[in-house]
N, C-alpha and C. Protein backbone atom coordinates (compact mmCIF):
# COMPACT_ATOMS: atom_id res chain seq x y z
N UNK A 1 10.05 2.36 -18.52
CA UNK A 1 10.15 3.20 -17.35
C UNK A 1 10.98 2.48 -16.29
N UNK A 2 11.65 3.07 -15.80
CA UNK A 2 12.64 2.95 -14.66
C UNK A 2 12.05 2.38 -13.34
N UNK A 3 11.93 1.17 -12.76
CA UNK A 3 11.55 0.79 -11.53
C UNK A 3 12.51 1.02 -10.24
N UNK A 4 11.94 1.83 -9.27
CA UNK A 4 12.72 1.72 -7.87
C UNK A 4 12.10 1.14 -6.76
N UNK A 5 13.34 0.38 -6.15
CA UNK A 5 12.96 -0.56 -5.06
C UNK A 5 12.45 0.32 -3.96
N UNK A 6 11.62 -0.23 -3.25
CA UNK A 6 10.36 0.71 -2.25
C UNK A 6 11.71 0.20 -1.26
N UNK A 7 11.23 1.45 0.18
CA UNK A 7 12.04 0.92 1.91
C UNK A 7 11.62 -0.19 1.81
N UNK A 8 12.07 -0.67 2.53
CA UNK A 8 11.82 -2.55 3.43
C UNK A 8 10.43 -2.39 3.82
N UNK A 9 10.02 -3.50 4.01
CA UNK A 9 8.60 -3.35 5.63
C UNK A 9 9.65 -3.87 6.74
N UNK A 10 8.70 -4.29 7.87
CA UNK A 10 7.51 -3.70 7.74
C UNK A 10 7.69 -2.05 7.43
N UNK A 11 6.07 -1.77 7.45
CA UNK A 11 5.78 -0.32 7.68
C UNK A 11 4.81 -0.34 8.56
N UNK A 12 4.92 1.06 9.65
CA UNK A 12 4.45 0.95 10.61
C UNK A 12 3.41 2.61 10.43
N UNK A 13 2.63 3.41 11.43
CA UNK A 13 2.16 4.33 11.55
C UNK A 13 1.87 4.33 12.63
N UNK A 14 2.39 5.78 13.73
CA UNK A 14 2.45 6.36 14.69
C UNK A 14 1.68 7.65 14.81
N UNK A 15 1.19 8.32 15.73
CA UNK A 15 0.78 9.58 15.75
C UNK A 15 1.71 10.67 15.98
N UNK A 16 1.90 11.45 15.77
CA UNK A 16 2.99 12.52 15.81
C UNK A 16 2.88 13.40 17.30
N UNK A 17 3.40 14.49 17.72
CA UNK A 17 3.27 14.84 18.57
C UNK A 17 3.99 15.93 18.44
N UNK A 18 3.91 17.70 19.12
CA UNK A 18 4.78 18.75 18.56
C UNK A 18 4.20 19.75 19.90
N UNK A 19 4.99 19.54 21.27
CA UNK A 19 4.80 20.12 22.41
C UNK A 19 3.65 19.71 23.13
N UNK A 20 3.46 18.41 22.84
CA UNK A 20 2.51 17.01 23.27
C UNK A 20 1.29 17.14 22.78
N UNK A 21 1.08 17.92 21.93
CA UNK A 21 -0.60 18.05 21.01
C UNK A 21 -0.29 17.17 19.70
N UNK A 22 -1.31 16.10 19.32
CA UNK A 22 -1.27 15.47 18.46
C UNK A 22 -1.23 16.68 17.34
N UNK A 23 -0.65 15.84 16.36
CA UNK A 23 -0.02 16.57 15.15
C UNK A 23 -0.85 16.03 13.80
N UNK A 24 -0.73 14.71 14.07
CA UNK A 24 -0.76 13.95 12.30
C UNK A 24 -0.35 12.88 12.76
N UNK A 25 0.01 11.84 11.63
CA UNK A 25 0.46 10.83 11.75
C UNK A 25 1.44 10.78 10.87
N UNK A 26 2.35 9.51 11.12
CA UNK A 26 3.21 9.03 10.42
C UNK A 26 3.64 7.98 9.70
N UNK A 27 4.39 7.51 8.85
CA UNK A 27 4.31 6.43 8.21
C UNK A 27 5.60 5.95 8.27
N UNK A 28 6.41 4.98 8.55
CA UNK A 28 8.00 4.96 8.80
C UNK A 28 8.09 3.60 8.34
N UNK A 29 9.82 3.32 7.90
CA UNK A 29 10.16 1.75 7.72
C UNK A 29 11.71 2.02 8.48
N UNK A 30 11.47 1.06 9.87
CA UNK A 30 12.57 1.70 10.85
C UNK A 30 12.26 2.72 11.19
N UNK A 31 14.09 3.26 11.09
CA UNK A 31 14.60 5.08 11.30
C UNK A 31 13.69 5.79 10.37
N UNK A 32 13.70 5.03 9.02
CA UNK A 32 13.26 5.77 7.81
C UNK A 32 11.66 6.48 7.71
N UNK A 33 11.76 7.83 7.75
CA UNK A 33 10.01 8.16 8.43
C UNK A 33 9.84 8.14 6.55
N UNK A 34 8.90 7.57 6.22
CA UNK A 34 8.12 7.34 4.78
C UNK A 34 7.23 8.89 4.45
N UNK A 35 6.31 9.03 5.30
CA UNK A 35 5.43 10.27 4.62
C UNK A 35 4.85 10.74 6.12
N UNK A 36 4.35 11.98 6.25
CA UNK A 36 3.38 12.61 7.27
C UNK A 36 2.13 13.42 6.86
N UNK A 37 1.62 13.01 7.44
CA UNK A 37 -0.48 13.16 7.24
C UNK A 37 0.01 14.38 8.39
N UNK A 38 -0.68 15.28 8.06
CA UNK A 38 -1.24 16.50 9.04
C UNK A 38 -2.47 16.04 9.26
N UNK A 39 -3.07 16.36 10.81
CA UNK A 39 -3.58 16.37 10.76
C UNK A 39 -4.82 17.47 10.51
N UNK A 40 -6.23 17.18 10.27
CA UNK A 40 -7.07 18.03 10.03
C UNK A 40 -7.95 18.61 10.31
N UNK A 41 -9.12 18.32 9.48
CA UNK A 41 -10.74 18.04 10.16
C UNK A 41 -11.04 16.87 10.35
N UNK A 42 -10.25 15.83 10.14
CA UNK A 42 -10.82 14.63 10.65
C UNK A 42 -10.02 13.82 10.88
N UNK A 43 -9.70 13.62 11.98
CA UNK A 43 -8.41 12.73 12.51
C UNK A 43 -8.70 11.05 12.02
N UNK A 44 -9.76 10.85 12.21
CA UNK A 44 -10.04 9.32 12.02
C UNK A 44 -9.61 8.96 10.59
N UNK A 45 -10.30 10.29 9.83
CA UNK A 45 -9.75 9.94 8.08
C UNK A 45 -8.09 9.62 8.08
N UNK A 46 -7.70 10.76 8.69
CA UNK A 46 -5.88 10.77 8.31
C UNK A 46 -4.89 9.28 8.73
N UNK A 47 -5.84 8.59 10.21
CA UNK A 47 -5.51 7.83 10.75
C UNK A 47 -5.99 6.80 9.37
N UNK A 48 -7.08 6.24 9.31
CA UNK A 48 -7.02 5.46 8.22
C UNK A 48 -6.26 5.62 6.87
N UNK A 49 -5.90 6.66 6.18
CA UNK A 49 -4.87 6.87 5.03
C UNK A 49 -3.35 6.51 5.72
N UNK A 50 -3.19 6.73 6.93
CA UNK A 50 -1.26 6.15 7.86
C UNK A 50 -2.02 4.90 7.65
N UNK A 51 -3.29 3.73 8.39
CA UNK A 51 -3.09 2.72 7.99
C UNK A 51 -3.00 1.65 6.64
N UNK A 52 -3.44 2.30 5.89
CA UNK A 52 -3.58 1.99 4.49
C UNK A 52 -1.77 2.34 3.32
N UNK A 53 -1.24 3.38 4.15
CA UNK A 53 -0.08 3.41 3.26
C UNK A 53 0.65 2.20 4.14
N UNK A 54 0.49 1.99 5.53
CA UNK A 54 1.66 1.44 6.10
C UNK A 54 0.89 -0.33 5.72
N UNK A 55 -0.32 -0.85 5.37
CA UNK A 55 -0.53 -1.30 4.64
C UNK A 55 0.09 -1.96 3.51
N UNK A 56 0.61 -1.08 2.62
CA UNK A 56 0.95 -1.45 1.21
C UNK A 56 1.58 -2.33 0.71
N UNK A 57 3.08 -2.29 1.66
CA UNK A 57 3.41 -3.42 1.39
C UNK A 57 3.37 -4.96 1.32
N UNK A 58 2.28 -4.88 2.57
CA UNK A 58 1.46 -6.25 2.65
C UNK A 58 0.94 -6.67 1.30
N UNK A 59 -0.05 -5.36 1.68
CA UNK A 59 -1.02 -5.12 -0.08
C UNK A 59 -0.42 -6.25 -1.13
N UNK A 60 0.71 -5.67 -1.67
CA UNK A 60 1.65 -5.75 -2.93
C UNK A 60 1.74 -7.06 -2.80
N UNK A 61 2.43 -7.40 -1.40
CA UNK A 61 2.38 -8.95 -1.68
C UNK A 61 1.66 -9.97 -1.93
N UNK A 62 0.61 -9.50 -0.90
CA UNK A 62 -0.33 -10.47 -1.27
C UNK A 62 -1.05 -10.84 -2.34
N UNK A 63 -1.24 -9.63 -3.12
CA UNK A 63 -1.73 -9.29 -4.71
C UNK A 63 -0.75 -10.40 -5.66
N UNK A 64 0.66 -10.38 -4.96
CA UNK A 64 1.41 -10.87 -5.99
C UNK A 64 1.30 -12.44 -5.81
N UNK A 65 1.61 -12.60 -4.64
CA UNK A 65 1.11 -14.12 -4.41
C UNK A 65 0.10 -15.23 -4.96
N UNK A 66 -1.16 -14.25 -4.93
CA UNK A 66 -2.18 -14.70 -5.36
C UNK A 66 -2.31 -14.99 -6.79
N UNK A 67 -1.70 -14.06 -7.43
CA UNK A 67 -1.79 -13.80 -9.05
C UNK A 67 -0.36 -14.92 -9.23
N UNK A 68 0.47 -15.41 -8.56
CA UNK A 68 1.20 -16.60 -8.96
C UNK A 68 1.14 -17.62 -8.37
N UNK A 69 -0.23 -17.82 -8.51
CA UNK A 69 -0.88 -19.20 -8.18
C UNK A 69 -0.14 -20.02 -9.22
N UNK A 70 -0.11 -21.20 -9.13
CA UNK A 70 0.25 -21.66 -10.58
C UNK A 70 -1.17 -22.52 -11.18
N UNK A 71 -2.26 -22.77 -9.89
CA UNK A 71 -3.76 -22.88 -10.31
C UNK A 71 -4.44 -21.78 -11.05
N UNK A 72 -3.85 -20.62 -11.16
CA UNK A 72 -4.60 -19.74 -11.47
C UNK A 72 -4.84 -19.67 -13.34
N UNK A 73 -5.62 -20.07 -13.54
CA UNK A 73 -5.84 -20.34 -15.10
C UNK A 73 -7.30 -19.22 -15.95
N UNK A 74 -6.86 -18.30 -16.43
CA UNK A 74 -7.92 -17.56 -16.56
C UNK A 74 -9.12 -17.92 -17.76
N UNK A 75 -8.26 -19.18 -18.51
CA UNK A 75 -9.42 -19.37 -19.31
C UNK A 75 -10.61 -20.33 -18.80
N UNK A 76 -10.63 -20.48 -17.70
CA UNK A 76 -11.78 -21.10 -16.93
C UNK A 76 -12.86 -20.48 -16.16
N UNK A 77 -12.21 -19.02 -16.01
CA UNK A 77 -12.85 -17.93 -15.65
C UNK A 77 -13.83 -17.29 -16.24
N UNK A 78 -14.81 -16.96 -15.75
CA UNK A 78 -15.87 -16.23 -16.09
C UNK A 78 -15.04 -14.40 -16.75
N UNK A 79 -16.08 -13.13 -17.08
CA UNK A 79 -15.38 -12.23 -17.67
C UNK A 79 -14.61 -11.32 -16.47
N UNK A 80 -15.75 -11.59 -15.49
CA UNK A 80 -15.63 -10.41 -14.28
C UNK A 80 -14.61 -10.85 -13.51
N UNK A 81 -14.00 -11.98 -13.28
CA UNK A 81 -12.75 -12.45 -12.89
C UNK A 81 -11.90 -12.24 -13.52
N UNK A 82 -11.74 -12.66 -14.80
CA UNK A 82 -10.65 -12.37 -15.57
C UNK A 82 -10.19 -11.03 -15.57
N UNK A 83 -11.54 -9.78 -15.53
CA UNK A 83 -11.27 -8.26 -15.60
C UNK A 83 -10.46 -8.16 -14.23
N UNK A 84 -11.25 -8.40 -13.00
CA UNK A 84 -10.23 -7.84 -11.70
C UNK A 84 -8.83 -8.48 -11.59
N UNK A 85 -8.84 -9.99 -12.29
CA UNK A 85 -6.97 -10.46 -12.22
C UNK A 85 -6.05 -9.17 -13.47
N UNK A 86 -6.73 -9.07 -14.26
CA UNK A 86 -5.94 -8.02 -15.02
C UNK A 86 -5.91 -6.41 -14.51
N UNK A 87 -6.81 -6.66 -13.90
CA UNK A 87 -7.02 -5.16 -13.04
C UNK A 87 -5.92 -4.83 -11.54
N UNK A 88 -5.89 -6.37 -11.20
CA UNK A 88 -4.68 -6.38 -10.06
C UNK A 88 -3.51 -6.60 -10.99
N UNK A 89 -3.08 -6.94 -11.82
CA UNK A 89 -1.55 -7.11 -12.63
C UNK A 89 -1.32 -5.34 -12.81
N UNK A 90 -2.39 -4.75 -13.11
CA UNK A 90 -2.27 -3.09 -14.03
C UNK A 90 -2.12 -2.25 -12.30
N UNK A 91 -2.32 -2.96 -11.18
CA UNK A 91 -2.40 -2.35 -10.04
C UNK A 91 -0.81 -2.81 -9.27
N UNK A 92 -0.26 -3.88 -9.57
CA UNK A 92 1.25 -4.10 -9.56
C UNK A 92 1.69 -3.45 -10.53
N UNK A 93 1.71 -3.17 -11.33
CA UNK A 93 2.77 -2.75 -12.26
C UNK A 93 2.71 -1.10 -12.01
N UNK A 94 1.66 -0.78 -11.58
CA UNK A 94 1.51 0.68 -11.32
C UNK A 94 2.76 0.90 -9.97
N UNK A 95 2.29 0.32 -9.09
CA UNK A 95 2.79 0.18 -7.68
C UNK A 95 4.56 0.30 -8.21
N UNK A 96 4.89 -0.79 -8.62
CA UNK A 96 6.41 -1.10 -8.52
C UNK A 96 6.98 0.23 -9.92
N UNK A 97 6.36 0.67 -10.71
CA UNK A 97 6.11 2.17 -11.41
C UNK A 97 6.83 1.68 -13.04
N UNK A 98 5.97 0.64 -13.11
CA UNK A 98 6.14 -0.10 -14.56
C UNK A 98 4.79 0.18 -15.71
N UNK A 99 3.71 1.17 -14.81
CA UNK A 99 3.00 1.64 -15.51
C UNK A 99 2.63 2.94 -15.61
């Protein structure tokens, strides 16, 4: 499968505005607006899903960082460790769209 490079970060999230009544939120990298949350029945939800996408890219990295530890040795690991490091590799590869 074909991988495409994500916008830059950061990524940021703003509230929208449409004749000065909140709208939704937004998700942008720069100029580049990423996605828009309407808002709904629950503003607090929508607000946490803008912080969590604008999030991601942190996310990704840090996931990746961690997993190239060069300490990181899984045969010393118990099962339930070993499951969530393979569970974050299947959660990069999803992300960058290699799965």
């Amino acid at each position: 499968m074909k991988t495409t490079e994500r916008a830059p970060g950061p990524w940021k999230y703003h509230m929208t505005y449409t004749a000065g009544e909140p709208q939704g939120f937004a998700v942008s990298a720069g100029a580049l607006n990423l996605c828009q949350l309407m808002t709904g029945d629950n503003d607090a939800e929508e607000e946490a899903d803008a912080r969590l996408i604008a999030a991601a890219p942190d996310l990704l990295a840090a996931l990746e960082g961690l997993l190239g530890c060069t300490e990181l040795n899984l045969d010393g690991m118990d099962g339930d460790t070993r499951y969530l490091i393979e569970n974050a590799r299947a959660v990069i590869a999803k992300a960058k769209g290699a799965a």
